[in-house]
C-alpha atoms as a PDB file:
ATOM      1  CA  UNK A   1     -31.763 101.144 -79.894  1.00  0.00           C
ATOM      2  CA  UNK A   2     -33.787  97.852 -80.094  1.00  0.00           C
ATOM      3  CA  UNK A   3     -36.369  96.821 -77.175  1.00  0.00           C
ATOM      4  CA  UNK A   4     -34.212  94.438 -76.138  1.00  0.00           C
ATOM      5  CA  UNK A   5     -31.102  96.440 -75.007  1.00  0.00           C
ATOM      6  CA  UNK A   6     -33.671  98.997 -73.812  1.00  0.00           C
ATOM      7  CA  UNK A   7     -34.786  96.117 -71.568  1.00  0.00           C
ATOM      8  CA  UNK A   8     -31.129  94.999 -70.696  1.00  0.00           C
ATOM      9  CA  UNK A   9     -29.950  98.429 -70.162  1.00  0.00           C
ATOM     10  CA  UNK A  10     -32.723  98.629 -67.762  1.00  0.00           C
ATOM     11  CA  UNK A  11     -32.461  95.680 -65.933  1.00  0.00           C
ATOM     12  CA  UNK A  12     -28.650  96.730 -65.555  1.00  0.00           C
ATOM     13  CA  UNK A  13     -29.364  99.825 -64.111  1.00  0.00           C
ATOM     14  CA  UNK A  14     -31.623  98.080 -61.389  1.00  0.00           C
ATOM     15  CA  UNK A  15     -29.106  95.650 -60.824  1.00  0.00           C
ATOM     16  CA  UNK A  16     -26.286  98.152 -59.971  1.00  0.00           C
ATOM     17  CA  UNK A  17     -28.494 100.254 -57.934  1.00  0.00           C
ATOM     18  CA  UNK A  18     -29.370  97.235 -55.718  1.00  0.00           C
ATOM     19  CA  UNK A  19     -25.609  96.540 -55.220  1.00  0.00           C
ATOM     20  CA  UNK A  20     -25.068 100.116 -54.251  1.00  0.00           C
ATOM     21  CA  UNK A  21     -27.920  99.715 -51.639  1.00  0.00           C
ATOM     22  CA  UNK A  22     -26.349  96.971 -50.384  1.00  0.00           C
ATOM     23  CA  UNK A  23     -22.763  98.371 -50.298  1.00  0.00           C
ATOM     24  CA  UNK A  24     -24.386 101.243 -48.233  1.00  0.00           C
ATOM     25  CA  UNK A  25     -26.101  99.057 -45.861  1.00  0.00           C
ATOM     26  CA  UNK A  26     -22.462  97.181 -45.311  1.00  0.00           C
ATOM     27  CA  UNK A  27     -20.708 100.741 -45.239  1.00  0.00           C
ATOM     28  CA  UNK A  28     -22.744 101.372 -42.605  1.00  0.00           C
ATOM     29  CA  UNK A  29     -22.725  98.202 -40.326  1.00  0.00           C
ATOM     30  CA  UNK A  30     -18.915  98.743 -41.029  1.00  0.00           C
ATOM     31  CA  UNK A  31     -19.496 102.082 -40.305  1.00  0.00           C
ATOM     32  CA  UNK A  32     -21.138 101.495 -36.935  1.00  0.00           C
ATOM     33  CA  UNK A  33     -18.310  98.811 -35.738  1.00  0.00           C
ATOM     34  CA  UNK A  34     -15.430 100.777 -36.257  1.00  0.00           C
ATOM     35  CA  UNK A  35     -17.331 104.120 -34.898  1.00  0.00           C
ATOM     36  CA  UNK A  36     -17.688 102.062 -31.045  1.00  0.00           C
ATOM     37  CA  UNK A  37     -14.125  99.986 -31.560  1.00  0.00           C
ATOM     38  CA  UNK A  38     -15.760  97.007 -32.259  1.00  0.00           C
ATOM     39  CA  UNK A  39     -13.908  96.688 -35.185  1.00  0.00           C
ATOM     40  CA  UNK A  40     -10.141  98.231 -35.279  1.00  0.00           C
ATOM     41  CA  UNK A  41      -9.234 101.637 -36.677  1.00  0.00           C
ATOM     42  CA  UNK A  42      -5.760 102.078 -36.405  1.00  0.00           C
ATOM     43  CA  UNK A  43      -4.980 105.199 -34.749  1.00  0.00           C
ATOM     44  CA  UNK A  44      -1.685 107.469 -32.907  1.00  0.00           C
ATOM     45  CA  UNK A  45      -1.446 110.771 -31.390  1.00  0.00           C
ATOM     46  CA  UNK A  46       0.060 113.533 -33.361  1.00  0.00           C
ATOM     47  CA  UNK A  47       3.787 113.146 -32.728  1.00  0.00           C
ATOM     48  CA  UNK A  48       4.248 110.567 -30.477  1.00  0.00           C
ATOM     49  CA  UNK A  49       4.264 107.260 -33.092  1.00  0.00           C
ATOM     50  CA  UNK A  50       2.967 104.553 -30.721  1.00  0.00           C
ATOM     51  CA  UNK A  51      -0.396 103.222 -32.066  1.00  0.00           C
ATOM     52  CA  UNK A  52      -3.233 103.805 -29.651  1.00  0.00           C
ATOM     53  CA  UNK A  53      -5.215 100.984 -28.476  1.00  0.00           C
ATOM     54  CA  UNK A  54      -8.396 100.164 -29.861  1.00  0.00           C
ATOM     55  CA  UNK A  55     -10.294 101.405 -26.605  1.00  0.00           C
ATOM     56  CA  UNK A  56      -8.641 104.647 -26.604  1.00  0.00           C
ATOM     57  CA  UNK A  57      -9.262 105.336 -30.228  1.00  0.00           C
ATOM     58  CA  UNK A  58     -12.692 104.590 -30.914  1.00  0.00           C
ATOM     59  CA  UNK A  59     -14.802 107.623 -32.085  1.00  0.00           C
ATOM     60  CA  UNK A  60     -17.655 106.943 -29.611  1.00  0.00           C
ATOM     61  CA  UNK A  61     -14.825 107.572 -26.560  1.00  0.00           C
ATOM     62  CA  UNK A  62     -15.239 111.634 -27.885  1.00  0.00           C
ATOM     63  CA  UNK A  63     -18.209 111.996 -30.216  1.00  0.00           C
ATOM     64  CA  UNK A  64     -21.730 111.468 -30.021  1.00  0.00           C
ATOM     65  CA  UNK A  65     -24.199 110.569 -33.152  1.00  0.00           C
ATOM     66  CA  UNK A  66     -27.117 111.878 -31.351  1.00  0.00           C
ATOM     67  CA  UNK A  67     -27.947 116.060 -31.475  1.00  0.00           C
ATOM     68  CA  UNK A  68     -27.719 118.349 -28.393  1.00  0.00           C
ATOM     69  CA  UNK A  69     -31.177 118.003 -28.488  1.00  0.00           C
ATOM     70  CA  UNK A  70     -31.205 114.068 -27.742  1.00  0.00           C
ATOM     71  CA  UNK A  71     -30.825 112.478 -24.123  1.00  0.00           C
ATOM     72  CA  UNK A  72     -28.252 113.057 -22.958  1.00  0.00           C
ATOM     73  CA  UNK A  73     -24.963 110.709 -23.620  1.00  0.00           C
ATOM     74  CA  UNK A  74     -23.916 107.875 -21.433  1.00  0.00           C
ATOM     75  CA  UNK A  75     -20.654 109.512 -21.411  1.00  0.00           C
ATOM     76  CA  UNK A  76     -19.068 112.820 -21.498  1.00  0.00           C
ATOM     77  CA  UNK A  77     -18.607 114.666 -24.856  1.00  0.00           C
ATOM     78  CA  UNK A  78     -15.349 116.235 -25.546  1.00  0.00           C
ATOM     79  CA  UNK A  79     -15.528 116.524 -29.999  1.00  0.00           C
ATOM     80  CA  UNK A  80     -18.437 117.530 -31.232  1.00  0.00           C
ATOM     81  CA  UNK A  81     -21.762 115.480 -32.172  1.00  0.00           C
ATOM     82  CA  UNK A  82     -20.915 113.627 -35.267  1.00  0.00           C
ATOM     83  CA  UNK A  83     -24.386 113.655 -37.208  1.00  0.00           C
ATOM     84  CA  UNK A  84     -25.067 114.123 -40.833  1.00  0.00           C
ATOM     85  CA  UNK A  85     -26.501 117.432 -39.818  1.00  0.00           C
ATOM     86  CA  UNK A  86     -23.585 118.636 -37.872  1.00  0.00           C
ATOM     87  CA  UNK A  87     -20.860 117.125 -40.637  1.00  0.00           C
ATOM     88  CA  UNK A  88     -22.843 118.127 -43.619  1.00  0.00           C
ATOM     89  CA  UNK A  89     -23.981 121.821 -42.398  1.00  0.00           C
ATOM     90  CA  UNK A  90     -22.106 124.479 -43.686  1.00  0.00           C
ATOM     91  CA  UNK A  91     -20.752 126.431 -40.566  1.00  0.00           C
ATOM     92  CA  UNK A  92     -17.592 127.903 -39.210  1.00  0.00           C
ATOM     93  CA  UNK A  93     -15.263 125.641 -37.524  1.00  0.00           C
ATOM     94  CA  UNK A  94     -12.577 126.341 -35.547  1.00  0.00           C
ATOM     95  CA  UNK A  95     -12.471 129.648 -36.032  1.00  0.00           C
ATOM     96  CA  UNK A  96     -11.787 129.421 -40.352  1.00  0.00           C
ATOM     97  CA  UNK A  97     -14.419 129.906 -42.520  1.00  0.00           C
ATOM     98  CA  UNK A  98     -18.030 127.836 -43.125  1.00  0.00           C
ATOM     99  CA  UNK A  99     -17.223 124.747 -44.691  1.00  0.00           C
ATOM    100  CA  UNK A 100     -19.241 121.386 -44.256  1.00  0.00           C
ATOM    101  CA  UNK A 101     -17.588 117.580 -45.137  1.00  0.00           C
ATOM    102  CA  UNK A 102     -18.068 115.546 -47.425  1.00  0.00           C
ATOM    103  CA  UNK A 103     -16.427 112.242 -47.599  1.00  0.00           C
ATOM    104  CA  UNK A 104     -13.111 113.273 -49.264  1.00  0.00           C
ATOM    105  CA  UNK A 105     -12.678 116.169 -46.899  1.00  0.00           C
ATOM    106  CA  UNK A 106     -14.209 113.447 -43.848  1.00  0.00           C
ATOM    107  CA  UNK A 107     -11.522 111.126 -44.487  1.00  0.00           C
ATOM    108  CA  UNK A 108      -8.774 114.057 -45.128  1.00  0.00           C
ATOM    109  CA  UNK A 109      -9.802 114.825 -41.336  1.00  0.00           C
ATOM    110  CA  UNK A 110      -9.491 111.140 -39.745  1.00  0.00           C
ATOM    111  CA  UNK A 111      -5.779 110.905 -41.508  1.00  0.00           C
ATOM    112  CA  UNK A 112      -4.583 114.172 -41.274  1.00  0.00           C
ATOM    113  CA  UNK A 113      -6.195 116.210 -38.879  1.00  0.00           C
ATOM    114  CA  UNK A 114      -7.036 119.014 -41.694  1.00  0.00           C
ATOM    115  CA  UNK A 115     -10.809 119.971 -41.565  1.00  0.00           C
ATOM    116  CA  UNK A 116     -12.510 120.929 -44.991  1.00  0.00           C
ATOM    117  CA  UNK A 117     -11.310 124.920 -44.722  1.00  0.00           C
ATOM    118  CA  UNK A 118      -7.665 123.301 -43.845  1.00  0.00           C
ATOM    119  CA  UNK A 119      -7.786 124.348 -40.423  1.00  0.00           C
ATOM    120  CA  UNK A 120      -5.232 121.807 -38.480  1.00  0.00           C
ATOM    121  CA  UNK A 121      -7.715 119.803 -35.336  1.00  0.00           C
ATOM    122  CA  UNK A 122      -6.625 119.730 -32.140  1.00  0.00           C
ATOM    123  CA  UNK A 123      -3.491 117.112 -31.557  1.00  0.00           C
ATOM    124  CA  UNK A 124      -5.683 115.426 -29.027  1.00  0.00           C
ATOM    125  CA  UNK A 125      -7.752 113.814 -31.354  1.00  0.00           C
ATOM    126  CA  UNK A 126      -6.078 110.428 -33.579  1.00  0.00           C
ATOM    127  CA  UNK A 127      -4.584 110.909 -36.253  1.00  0.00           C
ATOM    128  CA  UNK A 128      -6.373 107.648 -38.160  1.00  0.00           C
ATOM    129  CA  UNK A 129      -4.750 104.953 -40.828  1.00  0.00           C
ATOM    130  CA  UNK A 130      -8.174 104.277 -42.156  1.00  0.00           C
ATOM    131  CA  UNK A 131      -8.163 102.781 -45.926  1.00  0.00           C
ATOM    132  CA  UNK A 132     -10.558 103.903 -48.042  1.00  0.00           C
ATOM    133  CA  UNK A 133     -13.664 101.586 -47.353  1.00  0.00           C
ATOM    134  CA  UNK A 134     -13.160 102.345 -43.445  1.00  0.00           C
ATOM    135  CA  UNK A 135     -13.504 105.943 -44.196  1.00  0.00           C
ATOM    136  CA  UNK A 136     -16.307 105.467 -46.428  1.00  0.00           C
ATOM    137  CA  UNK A 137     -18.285 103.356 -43.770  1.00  0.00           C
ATOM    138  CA  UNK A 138     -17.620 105.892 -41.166  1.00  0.00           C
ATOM    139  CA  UNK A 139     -19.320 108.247 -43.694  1.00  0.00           C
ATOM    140  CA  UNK A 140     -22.326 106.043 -44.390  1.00  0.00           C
ATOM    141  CA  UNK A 141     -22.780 105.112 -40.567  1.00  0.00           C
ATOM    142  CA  UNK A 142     -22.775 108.789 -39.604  1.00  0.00           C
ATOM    143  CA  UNK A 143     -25.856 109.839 -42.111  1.00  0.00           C
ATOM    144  CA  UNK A 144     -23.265 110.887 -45.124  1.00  0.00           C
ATOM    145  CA  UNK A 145     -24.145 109.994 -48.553  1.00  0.00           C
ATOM    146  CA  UNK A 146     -22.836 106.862 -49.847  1.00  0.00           C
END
């Protein structure tokens, strides 16, 4: 290899790690929008096929981002604190066997209610029609890797 595509490949290299930085950051404003409903994350209940409204989907209604060790929420919590501790932990859940998330298994969970040992969630929580990116964001927001 020549200097000069050293020095190319390099600068390359920089290049596409300073998009991915910025495709993280963007996850995670995303991220943060669709986790308090101020952006829209289509959502229903298991079985009943009416989309919920936006207020009565969003993730913050349920879950907290802070630890039990925080101050204490401004609302009640009924799912568990959603923290890149808690999510990426491996622990048992729901009576199965330790597992922790990652994003695949995260966004498996928002659109299908399976958890990462394929235990089925309770039916109370959405059942989301999240694409992709909106999954991803959620992931970045809540201290996942990108």
């Amino acid at each position: 290899m020549t200097s000069r595509t050293t020095t190319g490949l390099a600068a390359l290299a920089l290049f596409s790690a300073m998009l991915q930085g910025a495709w993280a950051q963007g996850d995670g404003a995303l991220g943060a929008q669709l986790f308090d409903g101020r952006a829209a994350l289509p959502a229903q209940l298991t079985g009943r096929g009416l989309a919920l409204p936006v207020t009565a989907s969003r993730c913050a209604n349920c879950h907290r981002r802070d630890g039990p060790a925080t101050a204490a929420p401004a609302a009640p919590s009924f799912g568990p604190p959603l923290t890149a501790a808690s999510l990426r932990k491996r622990q048992p859940r729901r009576g199965g066997p330790a597992s922790n998330y990652d994003n695949a298994s995260f966004c498996r969970l928002l659109r299908t209610g399976i958890d990462p040992a394929f235990v089925l969630i309770d039916e109370r929580m959405p059942r989301y029609t999240a694409t992709d990116a909106q999954c991803a964001a959620l992931w970045v927001y809540l201290g996942g890797s990108s």
